[in-house]
C-alpha atoms as a PDB file:
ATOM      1  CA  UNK A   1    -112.155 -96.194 -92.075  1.00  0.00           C
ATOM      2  CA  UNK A   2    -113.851 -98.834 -94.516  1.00  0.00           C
ATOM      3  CA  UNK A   3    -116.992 -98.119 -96.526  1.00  0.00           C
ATOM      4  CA  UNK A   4    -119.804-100.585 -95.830  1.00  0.00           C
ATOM      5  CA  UNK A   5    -121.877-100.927 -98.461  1.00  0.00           C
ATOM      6  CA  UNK A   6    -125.567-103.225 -98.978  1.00  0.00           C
ATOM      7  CA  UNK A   7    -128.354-103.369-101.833  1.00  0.00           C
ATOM      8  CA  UNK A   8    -131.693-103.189-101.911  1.00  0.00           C
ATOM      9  CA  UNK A   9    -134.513-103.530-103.934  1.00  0.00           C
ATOM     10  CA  UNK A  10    -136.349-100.244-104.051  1.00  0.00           C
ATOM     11  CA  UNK A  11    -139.467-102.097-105.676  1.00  0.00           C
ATOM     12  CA  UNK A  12    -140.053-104.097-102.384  1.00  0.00           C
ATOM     13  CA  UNK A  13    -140.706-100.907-100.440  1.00  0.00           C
ATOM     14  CA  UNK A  14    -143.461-100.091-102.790  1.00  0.00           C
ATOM     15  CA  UNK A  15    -145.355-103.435-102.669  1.00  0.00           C
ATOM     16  CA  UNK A  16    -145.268-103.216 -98.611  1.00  0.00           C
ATOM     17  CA  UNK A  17    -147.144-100.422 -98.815  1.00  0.00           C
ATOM     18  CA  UNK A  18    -144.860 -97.812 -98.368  1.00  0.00           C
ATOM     19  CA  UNK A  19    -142.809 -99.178 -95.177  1.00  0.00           C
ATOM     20  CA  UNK A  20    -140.013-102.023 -95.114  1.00  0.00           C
ATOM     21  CA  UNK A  21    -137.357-102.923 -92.396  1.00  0.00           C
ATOM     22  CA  UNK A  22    -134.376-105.100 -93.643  1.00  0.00           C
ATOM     23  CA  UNK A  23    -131.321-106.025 -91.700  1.00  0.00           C
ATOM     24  CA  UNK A  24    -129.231-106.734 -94.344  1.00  0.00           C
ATOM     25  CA  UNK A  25    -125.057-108.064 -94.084  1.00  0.00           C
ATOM     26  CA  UNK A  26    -122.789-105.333 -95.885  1.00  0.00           C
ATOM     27  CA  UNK A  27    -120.496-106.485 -98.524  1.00  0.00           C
ATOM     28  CA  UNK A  28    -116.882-107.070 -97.793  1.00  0.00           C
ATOM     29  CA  UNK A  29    -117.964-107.323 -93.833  1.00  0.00           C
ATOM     30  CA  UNK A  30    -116.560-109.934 -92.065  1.00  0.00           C
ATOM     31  CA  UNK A  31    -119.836-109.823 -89.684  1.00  0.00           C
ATOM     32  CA  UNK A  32    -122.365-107.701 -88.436  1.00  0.00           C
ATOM     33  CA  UNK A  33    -125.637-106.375 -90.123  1.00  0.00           C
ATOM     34  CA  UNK A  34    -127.009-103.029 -91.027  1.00  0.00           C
ATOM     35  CA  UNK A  35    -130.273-101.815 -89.917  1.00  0.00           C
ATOM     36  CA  UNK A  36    -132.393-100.519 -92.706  1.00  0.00           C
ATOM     37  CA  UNK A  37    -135.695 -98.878 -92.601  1.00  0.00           C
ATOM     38  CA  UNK A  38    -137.085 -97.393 -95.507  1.00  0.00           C
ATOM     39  CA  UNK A  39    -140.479 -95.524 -95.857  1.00  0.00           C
ATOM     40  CA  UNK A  40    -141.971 -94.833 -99.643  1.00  0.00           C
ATOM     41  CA  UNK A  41    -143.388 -91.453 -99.935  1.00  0.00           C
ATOM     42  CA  UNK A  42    -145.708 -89.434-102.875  1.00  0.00           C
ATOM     43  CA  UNK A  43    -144.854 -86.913-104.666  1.00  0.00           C
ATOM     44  CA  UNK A  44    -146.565 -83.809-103.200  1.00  0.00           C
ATOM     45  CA  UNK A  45    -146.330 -80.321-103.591  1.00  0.00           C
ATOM     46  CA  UNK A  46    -147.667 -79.386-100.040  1.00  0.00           C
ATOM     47  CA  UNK A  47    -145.464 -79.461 -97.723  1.00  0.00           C
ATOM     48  CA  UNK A  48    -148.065 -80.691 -94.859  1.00  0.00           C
ATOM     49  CA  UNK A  49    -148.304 -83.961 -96.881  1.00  0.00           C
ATOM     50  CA  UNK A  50    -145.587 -84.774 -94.035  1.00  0.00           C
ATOM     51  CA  UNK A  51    -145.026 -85.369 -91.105  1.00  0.00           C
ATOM     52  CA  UNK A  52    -142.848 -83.968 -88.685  1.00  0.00           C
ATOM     53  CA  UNK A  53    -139.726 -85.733 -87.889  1.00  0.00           C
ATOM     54  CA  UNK A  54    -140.696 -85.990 -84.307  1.00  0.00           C
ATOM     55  CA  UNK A  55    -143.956 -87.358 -84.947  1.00  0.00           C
ATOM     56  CA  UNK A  56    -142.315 -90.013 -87.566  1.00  0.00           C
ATOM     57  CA  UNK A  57    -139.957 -91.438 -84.591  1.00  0.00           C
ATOM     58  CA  UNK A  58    -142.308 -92.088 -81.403  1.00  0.00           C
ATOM     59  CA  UNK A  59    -141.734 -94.937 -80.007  1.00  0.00           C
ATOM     60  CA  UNK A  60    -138.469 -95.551 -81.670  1.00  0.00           C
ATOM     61  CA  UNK A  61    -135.071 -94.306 -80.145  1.00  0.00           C
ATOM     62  CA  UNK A  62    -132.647 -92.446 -82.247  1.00  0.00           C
ATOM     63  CA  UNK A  63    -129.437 -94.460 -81.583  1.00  0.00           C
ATOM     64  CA  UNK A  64    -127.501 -93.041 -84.919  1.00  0.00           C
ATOM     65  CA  UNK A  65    -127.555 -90.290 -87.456  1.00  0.00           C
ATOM     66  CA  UNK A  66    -125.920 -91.286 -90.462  1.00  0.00           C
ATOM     67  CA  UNK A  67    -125.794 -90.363 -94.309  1.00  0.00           C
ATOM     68  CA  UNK A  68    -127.845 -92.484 -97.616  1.00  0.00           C
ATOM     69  CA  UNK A  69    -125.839 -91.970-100.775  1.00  0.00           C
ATOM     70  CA  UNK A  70    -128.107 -93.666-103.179  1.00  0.00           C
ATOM     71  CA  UNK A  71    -126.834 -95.054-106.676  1.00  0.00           C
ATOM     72  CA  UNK A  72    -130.065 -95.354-108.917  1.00  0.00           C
ATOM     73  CA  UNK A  73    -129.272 -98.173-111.480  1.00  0.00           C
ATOM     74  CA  UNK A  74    -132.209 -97.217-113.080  1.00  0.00           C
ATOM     75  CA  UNK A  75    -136.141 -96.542-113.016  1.00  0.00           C
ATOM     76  CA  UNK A  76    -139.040 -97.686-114.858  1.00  0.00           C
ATOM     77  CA  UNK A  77    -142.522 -97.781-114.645  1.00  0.00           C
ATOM     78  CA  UNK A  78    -142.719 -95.421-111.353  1.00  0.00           C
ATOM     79  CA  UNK A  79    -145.890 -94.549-109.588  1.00  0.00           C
END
Protein backbone atom coordinates (compact mmCIF):
# COMPACT_ATOMS: atom_id res chain seq x y z
CA UNK A 1 0.00 0.00 0.00
CA UNK A 2 1.32 3.61 -1.02
CA UNK A 3 1.45 6.55 1.38
CA UNK A 4 -0.51 9.57 0.15
CA UNK A 5 0.72 12.46 1.35
CA UNK A 6 -0.63 16.60 0.93
CA UNK A 7 0.43 20.05 2.65
CA UNK A 8 -1.19 22.55 4.16
CA UNK A 9 -0.86 25.76 5.50
CA UNK A 10 -1.77 25.66 9.15
CA UNK A 11 -1.89 29.63 9.18
CA UNK A 12 -4.98 29.60 6.81
CA UNK A 13 -7.06 27.74 9.37
CA UNK A 14 -6.45 30.49 11.80
CA UNK A 15 -7.42 33.47 9.57
CA UNK A 16 -10.89 31.54 8.69
CA UNK A 17 -11.73 31.74 11.94
CA UNK A 18 -11.03 28.56 13.22
CA UNK A 19 -12.71 26.25 10.38
CA UNK A 20 -11.29 25.43 6.74
CA UNK A 21 -12.27 22.64 4.19
CA UNK A 22 -9.63 21.93 1.41
CA UNK A 23 -9.75 19.18 -1.12
CA UNK A 24 -6.39 19.06 -1.90
CA UNK A 25 -4.48 16.38 -4.80
CA UNK A 26 -1.85 14.13 -2.83
CA UNK A 27 1.61 14.07 -4.08
CA UNK A 28 2.82 11.26 -6.22
CA UNK A 29 -1.14 10.49 -7.03
CA UNK A 30 -1.89 9.88 -10.34
CA UNK A 31 -5.60 11.30 -9.56
CA UNK A 32 -8.01 11.69 -7.00
CA UNK A 33 -8.23 14.31 -4.10
CA UNK A 34 -8.23 14.16 -0.37
CA UNK A 35 -10.86 15.61 1.71
CA UNK A 36 -9.56 17.83 4.41
CA UNK A 37 -11.35 19.54 7.14
CA UNK A 38 -9.58 21.16 9.75
CA UNK A 39 -11.04 23.03 12.84
CA UNK A 40 -8.54 25.49 15.02
CA UNK A 41 -9.09 25.10 18.63
CA UNK A 42 -7.77 27.20 22.09
CA UNK A 43 -5.86 26.13 24.44
CA UNK A 44 -8.06 25.33 27.47
CA UNK A 45 -7.69 23.67 30.55
CA UNK A 46 -11.45 22.71 30.99
CA UNK A 47 -12.34 20.05 29.45
CA UNK A 48 -16.10 21.38 28.66
CA UNK A 49 -14.39 23.99 26.40
CA UNK A 50 -15.45 21.06 23.87
CA UNK A 51 -17.69 19.64 22.37
CA UNK A 52 -18.71 16.25 22.11
CA UNK A 53 -17.78 14.35 19.10
CA UNK A 54 -21.35 13.66 18.34
CA UNK A 55 -22.41 17.09 18.60
CA UNK A 56 -19.26 18.22 16.28
CA UNK A 57 -20.60 15.80 13.32
CA UNK A 58 -24.52 16.52 12.87
CA UNK A 59 -25.37 16.83 9.77
CA UNK A 60 -22.27 15.34 8.36
CA UNK A 61 -21.90 11.48 7.71
CA UNK A 62 -18.91 9.66 8.92
CA UNK A 63 -17.82 7.86 5.70
CA UNK A 64 -14.00 7.16 7.04
CA UNK A 65 -11.90 7.00 10.14
CA UNK A 66 -8.46 7.52 9.38
CA UNK A 67 -5.10 8.66 11.14
CA UNK A 68 -3.22 12.67 10.94
CA UNK A 69 0.50 12.26 11.41
CA UNK A 70 1.47 15.85 11.44
CA UNK A 71 5.17 17.05 10.61
CA UNK A 72 5.48 20.64 12.21
CA UNK A 73 8.16 22.48 10.08
CA UNK A 74 8.04 24.97 12.50
CA UNK A 75 5.98 27.64 14.64
CA UNK A 76 6.14 31.20 15.27
CA UNK A 77 4.20 33.82 16.51
CA UNK A 78 1.20 31.42 17.82
CA UNK A 79 -1.94 32.67 19.39
Amino acid sequence: MKCLSVEADISTIIVQQGNVEWWLPPENAKSGQINLRCTWFTLTAKPEDLSSPDQAIIGEEMLVTAALFVKLDSAKNLP
